[in-house]
C-alpha atoms as a PDB file:
ATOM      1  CA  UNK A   1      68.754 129.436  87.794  1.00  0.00           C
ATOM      2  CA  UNK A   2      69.801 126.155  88.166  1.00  0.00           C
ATOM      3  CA  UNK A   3      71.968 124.906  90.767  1.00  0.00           C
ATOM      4  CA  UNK A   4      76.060 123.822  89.170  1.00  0.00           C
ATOM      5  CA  UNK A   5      77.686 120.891  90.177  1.00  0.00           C
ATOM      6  CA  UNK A   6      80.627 118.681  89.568  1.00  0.00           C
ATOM      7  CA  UNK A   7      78.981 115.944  86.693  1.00  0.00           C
ATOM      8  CA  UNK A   8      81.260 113.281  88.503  1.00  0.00           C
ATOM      9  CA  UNK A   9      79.082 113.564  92.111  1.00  0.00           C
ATOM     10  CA  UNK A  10      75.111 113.543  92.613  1.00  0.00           C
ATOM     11  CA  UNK A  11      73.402 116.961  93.794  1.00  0.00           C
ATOM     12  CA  UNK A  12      73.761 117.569  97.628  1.00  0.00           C
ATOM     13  CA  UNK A  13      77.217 115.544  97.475  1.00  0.00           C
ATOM     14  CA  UNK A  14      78.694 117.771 100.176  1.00  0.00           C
ATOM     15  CA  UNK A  15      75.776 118.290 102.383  1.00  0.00           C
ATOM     16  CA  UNK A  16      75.534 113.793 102.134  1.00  0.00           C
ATOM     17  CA  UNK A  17      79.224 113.620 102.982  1.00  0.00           C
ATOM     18  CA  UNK A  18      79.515 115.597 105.944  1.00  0.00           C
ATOM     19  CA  UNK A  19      76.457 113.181 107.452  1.00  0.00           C
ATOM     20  CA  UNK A  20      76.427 110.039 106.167  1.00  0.00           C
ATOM     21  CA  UNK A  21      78.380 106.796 106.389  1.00  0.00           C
ATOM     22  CA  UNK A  22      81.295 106.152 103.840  1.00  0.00           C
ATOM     23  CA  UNK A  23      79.561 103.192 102.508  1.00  0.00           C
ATOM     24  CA  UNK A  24      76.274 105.816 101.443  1.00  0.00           C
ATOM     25  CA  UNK A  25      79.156 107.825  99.344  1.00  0.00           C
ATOM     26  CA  UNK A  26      80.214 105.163  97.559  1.00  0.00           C
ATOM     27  CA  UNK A  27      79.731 106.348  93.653  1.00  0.00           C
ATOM     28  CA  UNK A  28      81.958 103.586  93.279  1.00  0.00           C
ATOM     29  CA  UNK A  29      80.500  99.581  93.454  1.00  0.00           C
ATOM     30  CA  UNK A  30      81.544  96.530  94.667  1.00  0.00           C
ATOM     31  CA  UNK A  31      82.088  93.489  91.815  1.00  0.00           C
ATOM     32  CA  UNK A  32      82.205  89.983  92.769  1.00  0.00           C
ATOM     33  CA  UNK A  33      84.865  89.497  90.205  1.00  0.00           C
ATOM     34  CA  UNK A  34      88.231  88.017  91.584  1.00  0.00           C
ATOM     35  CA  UNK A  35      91.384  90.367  93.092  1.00  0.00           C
ATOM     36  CA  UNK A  36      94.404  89.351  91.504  1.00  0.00           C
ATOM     37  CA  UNK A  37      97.694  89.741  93.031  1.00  0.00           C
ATOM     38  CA  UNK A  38     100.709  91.586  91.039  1.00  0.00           C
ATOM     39  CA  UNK A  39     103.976  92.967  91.897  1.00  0.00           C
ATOM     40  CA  UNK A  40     103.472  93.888  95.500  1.00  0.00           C
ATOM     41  CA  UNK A  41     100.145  94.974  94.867  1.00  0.00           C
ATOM     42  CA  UNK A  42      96.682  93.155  94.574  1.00  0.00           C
ATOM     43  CA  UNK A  43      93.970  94.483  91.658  1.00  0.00           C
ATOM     44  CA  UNK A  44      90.339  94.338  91.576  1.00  0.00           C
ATOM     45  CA  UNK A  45      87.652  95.786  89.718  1.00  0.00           C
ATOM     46  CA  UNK A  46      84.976  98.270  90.615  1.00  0.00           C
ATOM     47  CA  UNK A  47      82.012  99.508  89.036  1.00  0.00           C
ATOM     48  CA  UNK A  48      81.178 103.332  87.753  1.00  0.00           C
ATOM     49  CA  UNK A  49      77.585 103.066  86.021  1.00  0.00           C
ATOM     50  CA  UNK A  50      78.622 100.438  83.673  1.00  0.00           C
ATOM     51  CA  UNK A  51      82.368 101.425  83.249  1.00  0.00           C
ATOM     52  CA  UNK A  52      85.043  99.166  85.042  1.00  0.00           C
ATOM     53  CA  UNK A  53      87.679 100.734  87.153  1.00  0.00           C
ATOM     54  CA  UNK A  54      90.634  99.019  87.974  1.00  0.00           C
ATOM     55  CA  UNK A  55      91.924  99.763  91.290  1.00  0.00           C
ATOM     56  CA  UNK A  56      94.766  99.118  93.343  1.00  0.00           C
ATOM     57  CA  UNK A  57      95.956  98.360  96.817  1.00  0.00           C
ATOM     58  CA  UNK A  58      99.862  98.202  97.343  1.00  0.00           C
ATOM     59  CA  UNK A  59     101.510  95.570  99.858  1.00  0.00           C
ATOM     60  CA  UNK A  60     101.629  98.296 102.937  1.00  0.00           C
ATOM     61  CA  UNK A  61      98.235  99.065 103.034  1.00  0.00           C
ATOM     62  CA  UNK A  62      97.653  95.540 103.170  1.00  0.00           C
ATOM     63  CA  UNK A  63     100.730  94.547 106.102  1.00  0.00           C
ATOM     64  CA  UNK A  64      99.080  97.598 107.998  1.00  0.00           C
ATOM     65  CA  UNK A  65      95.724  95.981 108.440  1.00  0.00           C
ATOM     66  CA  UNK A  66      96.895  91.980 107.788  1.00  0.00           C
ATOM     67  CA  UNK A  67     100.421  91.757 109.013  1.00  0.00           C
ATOM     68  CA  UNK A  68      99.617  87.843 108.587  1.00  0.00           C
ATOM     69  CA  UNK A  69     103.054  86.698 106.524  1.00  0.00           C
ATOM     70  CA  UNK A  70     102.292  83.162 105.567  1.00  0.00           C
ATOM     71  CA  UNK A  71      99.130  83.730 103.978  1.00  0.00           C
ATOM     72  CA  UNK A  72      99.040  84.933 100.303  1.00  0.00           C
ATOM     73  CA  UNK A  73      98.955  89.025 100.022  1.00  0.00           C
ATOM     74  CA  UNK A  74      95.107  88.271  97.818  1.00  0.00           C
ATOM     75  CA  UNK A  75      94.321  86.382 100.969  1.00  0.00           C
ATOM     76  CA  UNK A  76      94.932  89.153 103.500  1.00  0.00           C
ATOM     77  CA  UNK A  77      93.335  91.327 100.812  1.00  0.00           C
ATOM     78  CA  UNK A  78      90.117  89.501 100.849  1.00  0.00           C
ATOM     79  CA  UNK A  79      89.617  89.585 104.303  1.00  0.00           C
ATOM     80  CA  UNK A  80      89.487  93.477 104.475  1.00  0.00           C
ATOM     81  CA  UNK A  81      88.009  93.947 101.245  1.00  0.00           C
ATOM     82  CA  UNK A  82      85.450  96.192 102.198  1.00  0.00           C
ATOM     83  CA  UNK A  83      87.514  98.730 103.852  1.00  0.00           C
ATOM     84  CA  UNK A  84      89.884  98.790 101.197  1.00  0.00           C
ATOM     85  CA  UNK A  85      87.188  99.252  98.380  1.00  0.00           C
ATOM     86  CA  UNK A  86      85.755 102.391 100.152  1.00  0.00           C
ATOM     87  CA  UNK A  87      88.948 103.435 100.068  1.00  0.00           C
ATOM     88  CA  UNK A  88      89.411 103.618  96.575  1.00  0.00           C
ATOM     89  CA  UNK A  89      85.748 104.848  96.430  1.00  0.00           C
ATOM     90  CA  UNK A  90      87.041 107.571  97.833  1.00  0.00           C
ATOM     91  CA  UNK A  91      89.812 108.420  96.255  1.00  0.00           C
ATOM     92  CA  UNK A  92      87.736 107.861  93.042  1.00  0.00           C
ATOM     93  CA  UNK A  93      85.240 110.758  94.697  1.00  0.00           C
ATOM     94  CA  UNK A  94      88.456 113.188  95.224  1.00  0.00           C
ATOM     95  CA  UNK A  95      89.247 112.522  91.484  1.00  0.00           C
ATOM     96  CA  UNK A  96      92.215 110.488  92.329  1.00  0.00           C
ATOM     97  CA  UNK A  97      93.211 107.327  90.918  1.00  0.00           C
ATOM     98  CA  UNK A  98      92.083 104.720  93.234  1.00  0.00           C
ATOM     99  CA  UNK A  99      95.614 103.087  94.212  1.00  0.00           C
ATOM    100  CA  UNK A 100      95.724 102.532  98.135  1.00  0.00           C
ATOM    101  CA  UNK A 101      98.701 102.716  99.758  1.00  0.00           C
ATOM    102  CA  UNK A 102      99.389 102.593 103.323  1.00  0.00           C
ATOM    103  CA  UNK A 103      98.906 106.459 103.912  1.00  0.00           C
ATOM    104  CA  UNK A 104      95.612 106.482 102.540  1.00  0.00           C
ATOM    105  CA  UNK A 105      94.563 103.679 105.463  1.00  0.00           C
ATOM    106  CA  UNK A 106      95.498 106.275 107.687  1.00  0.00           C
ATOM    107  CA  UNK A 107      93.765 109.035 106.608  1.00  0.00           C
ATOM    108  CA  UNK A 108      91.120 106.854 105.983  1.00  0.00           C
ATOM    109  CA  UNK A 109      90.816 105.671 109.855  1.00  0.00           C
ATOM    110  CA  UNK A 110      90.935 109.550 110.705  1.00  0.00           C
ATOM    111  CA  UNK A 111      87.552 110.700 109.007  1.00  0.00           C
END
């Protein structure tokens, strides 16, 4: 019989995320389309297959790893990018909407 699993994750999804790095769980991809900043927040667009998903990072998250305040929030954004889109990888994985806020960085930092 067949092995079940969850039609959102790969096979072997648990057994990958206990060993691998969080950029090899990333079901989530990188665009190279522009963030936009909003209300206290800055927006960007990932990839699922061919589906676009908007995510979000709120102003905390960002001050927590940028505390820079004269450059523009999409600049401090930009320069931590990366962390913040596994992030919302992540959240994505847990079935989550992926909005970061600043208590996701932490529990981020601690896996």
């Amino acid at each position: 019989m067949p092995l079940r699993h969850d039609a959102r994750r790969p096979p072997c999804y648990a057994s990958r995320r206990r060993h691998a790095s969080p950029e090899a769980l990333m079901p989530l991809k990188p665009t190279r389309l522009p963030a936009e900043e909003e209300r206290f927040e800055v927006r960007f667009i990932m990839r699922d297959g061919e589906a676009e998903v908007e995510c979000f990072v709120d102003e905390g998250a960002i001050e927590d790893l940028d505390p820079e305040d004269d450059d523009p929030l999409v600049d401090r954004f930009q320069r931590h990018r990366a962390v913040f889109e596994a992030i919302a990888s992540w959240l994505h994985d847990e079935g989550d909407v992926p909005r970061v806020e600043l208590h996701h960085v932490a529990q981020f930092r601690e896996r």
